[in-house]
N, C-alpha and C. Protein backbone atom coordinates (compact mmCIF):
# COMPACT_ATOMS: atom_id res chain seq x y z
N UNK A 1 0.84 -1.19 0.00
CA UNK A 1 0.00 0.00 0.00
C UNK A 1 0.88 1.25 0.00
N UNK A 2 0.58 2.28 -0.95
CA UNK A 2 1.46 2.85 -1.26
C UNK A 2 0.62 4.67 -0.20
N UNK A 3 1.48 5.31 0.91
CA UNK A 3 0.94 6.18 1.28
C UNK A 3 1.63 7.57 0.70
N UNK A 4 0.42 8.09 0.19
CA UNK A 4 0.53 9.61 -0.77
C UNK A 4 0.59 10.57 0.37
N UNK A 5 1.42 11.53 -0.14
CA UNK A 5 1.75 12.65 1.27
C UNK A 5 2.79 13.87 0.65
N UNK A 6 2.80 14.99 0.83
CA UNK A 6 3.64 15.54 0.24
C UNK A 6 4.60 16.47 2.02
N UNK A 7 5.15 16.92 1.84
CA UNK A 7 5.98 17.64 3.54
C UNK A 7 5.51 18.88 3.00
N UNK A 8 4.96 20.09 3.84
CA UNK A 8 4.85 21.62 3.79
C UNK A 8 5.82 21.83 5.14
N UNK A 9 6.34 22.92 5.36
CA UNK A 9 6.60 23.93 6.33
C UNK A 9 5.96 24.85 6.62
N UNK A 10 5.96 25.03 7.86
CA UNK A 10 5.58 26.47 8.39
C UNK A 10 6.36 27.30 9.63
N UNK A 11 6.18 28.49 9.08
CA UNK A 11 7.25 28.99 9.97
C UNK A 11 8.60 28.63 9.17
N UNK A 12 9.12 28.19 8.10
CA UNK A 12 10.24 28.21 7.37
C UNK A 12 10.89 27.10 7.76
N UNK A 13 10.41 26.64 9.01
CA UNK A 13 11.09 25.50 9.63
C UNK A 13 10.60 24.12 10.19
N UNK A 14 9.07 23.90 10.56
CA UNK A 14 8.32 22.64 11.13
C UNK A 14 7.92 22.29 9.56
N UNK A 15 8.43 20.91 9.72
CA UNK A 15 7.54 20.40 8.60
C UNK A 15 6.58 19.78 8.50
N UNK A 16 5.49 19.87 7.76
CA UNK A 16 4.04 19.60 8.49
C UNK A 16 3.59 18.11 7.37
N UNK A 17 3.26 17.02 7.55
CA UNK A 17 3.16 16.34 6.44
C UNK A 17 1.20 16.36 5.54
N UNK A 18 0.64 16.80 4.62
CA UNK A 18 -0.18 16.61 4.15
C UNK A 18 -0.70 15.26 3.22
N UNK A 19 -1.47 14.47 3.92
CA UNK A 19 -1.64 13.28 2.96
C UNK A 19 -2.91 13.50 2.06
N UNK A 20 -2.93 12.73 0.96
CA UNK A 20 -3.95 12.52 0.50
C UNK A 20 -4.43 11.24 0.53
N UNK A 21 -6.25 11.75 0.41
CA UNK A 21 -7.32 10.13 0.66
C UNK A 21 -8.04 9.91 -0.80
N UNK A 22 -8.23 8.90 -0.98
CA UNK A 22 -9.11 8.95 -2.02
C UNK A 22 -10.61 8.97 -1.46
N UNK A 23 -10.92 8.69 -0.72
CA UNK A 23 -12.08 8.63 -0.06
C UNK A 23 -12.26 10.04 0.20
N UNK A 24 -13.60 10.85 0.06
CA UNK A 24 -13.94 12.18 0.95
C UNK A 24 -14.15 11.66 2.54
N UNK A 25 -13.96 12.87 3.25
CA UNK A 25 -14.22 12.45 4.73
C UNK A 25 -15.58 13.06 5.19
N UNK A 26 -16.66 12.43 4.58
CA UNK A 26 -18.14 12.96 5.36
C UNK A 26 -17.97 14.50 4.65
N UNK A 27 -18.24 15.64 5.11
CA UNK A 27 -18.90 16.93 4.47
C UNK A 27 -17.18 17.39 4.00
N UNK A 28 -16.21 17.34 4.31
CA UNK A 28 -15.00 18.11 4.10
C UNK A 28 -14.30 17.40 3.50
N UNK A 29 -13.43 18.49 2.49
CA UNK A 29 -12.51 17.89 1.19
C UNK A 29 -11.02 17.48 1.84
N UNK A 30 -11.23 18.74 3.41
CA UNK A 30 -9.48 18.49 3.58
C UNK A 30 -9.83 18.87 5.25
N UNK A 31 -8.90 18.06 5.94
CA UNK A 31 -9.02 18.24 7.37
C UNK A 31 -7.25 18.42 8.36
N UNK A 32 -7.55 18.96 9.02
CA UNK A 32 -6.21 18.77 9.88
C UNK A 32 -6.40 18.61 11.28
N UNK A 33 -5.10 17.41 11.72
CA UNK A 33 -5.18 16.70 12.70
C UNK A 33 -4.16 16.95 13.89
N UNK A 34 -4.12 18.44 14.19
CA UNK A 34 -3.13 18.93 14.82
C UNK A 34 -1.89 19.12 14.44
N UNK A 35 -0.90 18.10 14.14
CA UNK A 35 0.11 17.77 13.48
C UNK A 35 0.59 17.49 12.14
N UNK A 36 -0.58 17.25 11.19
CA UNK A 36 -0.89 17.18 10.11
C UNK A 36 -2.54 17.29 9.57
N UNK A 37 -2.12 17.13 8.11
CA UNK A 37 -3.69 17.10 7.87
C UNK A 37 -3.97 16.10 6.63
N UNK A 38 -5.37 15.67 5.99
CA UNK A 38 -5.24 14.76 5.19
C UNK A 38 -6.61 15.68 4.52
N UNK A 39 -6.19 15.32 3.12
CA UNK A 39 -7.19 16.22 1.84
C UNK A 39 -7.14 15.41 1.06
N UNK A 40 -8.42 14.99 0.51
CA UNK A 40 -9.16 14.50 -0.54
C UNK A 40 -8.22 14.44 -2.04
N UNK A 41 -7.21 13.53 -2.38
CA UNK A 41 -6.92 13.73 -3.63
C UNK A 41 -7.19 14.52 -4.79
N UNK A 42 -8.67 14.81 -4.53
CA UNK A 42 -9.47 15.54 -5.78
C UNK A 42 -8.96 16.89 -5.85
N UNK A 43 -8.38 17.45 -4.37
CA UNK A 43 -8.56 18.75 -4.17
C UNK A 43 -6.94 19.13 -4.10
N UNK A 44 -5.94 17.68 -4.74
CA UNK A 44 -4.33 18.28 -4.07
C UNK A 44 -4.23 18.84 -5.11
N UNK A 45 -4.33 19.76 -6.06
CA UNK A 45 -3.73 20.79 -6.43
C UNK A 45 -4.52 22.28 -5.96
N UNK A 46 -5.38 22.07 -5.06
CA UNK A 46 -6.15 23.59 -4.29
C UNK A 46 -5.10 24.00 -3.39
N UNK A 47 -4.39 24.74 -3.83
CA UNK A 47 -3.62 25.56 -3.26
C UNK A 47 -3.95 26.50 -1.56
N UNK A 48 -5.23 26.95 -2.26
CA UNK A 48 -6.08 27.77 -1.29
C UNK A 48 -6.19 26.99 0.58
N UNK A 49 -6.91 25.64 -0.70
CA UNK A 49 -7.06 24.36 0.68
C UNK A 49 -6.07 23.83 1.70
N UNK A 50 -4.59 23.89 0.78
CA UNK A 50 -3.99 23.55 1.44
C UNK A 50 -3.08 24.90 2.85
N UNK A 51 -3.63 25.76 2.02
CA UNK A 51 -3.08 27.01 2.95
C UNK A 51 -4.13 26.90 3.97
N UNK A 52 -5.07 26.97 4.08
CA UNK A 52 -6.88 26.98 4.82
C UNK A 52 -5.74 26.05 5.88
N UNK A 53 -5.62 24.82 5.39
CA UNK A 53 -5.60 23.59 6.59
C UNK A 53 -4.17 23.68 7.67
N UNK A 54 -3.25 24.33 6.74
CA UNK A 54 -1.77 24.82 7.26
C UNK A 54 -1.99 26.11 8.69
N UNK A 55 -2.88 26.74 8.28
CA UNK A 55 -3.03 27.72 9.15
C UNK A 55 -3.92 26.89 10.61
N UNK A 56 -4.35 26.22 9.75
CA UNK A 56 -4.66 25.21 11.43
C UNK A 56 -3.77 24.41 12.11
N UNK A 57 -3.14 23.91 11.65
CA UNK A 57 -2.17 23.01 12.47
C UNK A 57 -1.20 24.37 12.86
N UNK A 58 -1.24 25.61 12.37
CA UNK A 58 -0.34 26.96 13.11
C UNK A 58 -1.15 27.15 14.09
N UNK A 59 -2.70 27.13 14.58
CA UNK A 59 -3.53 27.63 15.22
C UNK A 59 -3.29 26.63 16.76
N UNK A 60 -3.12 25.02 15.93
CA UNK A 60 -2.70 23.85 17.04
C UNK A 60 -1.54 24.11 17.74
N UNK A 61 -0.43 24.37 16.86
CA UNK A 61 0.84 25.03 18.06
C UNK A 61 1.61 26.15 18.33
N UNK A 62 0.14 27.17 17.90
CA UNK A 62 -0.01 28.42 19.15
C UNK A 62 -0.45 28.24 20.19
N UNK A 63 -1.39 27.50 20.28
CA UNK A 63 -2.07 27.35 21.80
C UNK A 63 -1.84 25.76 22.19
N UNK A 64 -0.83 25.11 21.74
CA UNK A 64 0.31 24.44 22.75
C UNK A 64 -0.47 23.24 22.94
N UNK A 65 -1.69 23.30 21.36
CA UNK A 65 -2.41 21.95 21.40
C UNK A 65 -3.41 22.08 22.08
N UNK A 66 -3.89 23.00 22.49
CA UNK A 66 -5.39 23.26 23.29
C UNK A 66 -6.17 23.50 22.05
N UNK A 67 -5.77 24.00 21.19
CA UNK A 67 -6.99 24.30 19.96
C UNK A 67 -7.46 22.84 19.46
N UNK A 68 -7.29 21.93 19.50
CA UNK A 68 -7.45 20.38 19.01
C UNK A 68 -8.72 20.36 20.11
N UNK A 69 -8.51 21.11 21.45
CA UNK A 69 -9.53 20.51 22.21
C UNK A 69 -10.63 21.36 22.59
N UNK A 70 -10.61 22.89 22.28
CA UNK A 70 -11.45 23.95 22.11
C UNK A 70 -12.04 24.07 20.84
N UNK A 71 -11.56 23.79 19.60
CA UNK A 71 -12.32 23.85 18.38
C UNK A 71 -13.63 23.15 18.41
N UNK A 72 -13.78 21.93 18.73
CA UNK A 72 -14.98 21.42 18.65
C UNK A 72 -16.38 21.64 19.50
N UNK A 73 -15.88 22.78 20.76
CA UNK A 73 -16.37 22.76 22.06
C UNK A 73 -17.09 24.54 21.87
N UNK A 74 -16.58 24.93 20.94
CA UNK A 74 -16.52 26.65 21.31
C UNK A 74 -16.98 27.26 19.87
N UNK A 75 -18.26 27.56 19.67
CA UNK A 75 -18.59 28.15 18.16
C UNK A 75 -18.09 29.42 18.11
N UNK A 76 -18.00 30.23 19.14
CA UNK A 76 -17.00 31.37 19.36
C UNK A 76 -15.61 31.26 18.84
N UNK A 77 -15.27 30.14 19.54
CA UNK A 77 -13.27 30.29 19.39
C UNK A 77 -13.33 29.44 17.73
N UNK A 78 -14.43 28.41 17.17
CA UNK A 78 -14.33 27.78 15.86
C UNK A 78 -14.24 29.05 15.06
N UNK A 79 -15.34 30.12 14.94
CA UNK A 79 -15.79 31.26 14.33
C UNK A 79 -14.12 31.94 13.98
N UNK A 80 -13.97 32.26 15.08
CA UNK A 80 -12.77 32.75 15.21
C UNK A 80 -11.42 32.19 14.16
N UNK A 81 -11.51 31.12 14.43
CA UNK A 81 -9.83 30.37 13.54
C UNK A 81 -10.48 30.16 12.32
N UNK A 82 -11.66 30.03 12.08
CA UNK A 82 -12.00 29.44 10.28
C UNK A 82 -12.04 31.41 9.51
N UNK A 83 -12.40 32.18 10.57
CA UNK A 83 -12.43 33.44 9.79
C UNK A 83 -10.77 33.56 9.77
N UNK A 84 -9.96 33.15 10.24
CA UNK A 84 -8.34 33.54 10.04
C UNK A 84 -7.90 32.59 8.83
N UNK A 85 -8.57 30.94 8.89
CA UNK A 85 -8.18 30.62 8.11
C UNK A 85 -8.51 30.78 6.40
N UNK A 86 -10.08 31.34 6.20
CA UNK A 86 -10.26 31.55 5.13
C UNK A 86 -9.83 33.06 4.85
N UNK A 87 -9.40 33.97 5.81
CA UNK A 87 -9.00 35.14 5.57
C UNK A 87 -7.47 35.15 5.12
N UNK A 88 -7.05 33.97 5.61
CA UNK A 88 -5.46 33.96 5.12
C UNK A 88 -4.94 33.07 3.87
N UNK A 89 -5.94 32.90 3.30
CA UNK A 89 -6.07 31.62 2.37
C UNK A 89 -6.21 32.25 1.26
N UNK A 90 -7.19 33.50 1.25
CA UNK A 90 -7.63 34.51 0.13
C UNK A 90 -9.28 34.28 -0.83
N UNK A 91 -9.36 33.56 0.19
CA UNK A 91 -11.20 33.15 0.07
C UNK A 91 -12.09 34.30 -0.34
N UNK A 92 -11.49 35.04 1.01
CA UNK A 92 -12.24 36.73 1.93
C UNK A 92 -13.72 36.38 1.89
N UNK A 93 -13.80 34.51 2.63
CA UNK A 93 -15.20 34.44 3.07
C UNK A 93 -16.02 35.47 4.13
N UNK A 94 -17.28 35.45 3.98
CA UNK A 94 -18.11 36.72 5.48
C UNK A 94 -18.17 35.68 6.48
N UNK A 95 -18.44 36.61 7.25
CA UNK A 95 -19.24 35.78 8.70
C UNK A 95 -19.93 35.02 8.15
N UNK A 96 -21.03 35.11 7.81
CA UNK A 96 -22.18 34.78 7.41
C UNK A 96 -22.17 33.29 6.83
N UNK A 97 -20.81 33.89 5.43
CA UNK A 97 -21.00 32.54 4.92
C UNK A 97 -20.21 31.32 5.74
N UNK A 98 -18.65 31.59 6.71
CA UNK A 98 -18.31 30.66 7.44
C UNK A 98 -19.59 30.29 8.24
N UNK A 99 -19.91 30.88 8.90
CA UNK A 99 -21.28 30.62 9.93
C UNK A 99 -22.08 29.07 9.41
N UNK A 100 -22.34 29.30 7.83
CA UNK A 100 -23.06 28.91 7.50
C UNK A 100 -22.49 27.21 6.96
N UNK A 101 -20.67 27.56 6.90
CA UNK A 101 -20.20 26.56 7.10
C UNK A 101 -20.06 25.41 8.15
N UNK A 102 -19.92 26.04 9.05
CA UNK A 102 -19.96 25.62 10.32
C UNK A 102 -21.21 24.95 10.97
N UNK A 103 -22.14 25.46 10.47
CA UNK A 103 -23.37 24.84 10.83
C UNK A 103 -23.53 22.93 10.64
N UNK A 104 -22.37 22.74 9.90
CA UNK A 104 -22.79 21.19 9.06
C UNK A 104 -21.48 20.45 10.16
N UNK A 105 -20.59 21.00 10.74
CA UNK A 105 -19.69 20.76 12.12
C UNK A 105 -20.64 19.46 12.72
């Protein structure tokens, strides 16, 4: 079994590994798992996506791995990191429409 994965950095220096699935995972194309993240084959050349999911695993070790355990708990603090991540990605999703993402969480 052959596992697909490419290495990103962040910060110029952690290297973060991104795999790809052939399978979708339930509503999302690409997810991250603190330490890494895994995205839908369909979507490894979305550039965008893969920046979206990078800025989360930055979000995981700013807060020293507490965000892995507040994201799912806090529509406040979720609101919060998906507007940084689609704001830093170049989406320039609204409230409204993350909101409306989030709703399917």
């Amino acid at each position: 079994m052959k596992i697909d994965f490419k290495i990103y950095f962040i910060w110029r220096f952690l290297p973060v590994p991104i795999f790809y699935t052939k399978k979708k995972m339930g509503i999302w194309v690409g997810k991250a798992y603190g330490v890494f993240a895994v995205i839908w084959e369909k979507y490894r050349d979305d550039e965008k996506l893969h920046k979206h999911e990078l800025i989360h695993i930055k979000q995981f070790y700013r807060t020293f791995g507490f965000h892995i355990l507040r994201y799912p708990f806090s529509n406040k603090y979720r609101l919060k990191c998906e507007r940084e991540a689609y704001g830093k990605n170049g989406s320039g999703f609204s409230n409204a429409k993350i909101k409306y993402h989030l709703k399917n969480y």
